[in-house]
N, C-alpha and C. Protein backbone atom coordinates (compact mmCIF):
# COMPACT_ATOMS: atom_id res chain seq x y z
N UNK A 1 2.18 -9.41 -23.32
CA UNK A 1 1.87 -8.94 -21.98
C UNK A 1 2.38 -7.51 -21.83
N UNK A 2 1.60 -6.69 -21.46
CA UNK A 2 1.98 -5.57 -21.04
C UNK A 2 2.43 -4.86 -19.81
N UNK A 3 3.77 -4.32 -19.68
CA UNK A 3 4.77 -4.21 -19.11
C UNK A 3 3.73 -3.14 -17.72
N UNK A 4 3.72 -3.26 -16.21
CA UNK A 4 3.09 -1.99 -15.54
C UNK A 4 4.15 -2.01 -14.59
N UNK A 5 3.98 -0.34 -14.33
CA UNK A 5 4.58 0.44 -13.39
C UNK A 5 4.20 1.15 -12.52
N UNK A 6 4.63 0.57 -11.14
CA UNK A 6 3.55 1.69 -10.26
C UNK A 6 4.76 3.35 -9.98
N UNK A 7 3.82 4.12 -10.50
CA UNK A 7 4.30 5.67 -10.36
C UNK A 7 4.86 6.11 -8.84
N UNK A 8 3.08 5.59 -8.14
CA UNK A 8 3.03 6.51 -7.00
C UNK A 8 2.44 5.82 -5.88
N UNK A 9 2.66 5.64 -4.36
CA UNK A 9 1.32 4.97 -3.59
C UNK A 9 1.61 5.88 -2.30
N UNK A 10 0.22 5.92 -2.01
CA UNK A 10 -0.56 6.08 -0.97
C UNK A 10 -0.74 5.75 0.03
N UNK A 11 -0.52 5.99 1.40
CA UNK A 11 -0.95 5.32 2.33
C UNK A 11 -1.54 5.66 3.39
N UNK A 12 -2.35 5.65 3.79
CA UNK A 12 -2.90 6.56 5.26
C UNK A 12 -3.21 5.31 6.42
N UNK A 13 -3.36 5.76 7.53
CA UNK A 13 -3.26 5.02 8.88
C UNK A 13 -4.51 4.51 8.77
N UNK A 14 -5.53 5.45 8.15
CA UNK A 14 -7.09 5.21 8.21
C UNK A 14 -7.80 4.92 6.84
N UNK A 15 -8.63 3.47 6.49
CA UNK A 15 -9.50 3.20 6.12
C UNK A 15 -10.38 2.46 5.67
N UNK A 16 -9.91 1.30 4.71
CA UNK A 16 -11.15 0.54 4.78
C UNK A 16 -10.70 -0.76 6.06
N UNK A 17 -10.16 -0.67 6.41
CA UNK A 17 -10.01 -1.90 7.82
C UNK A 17 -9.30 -1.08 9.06
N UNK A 18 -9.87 -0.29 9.07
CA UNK A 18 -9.83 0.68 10.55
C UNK A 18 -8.63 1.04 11.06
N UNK A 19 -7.35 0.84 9.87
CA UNK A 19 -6.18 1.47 10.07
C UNK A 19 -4.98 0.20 10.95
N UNK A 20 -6.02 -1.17 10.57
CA UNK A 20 -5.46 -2.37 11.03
C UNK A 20 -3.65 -2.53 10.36
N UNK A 21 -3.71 -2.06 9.19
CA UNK A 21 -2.46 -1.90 8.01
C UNK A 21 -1.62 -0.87 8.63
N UNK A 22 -1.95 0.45 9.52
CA UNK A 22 -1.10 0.90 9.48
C UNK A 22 0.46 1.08 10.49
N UNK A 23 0.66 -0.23 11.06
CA UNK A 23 1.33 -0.48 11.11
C UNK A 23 2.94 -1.30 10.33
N UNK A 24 2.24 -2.01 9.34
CA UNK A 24 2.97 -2.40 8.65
C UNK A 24 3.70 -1.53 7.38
N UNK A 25 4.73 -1.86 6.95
CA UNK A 25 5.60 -0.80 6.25
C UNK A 25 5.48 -1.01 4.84
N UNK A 26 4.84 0.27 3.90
CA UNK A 26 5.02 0.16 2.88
C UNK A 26 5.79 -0.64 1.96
N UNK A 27 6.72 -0.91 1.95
CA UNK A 27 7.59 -1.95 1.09
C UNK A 27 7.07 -3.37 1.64
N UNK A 28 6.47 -3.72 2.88
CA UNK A 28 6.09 -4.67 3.13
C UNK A 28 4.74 -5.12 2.38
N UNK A 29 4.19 -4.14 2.36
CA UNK A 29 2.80 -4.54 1.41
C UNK A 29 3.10 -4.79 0.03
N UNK A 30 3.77 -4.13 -0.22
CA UNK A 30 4.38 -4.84 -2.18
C UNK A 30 4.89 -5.70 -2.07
N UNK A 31 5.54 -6.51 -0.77
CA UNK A 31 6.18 -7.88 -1.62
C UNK A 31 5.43 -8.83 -1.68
């Protein structure tokens, strides 16, 4: 199995679900 690492992320208030996500906090979406 090969080992992955996320580098870098992204996040904007706006886009494919009308910015419904951007309330919630980055570290919340990775767990």
């Amino acid at each position: 199995m090969k080992t992955v690492y996320i580098i870098d992320a992204i996040r904007t208030p706006i886009g494919r679900y009308g910015g419904a996500l951007s309330t919630v906090r980055p570290d919340d979406l990775l767990a």
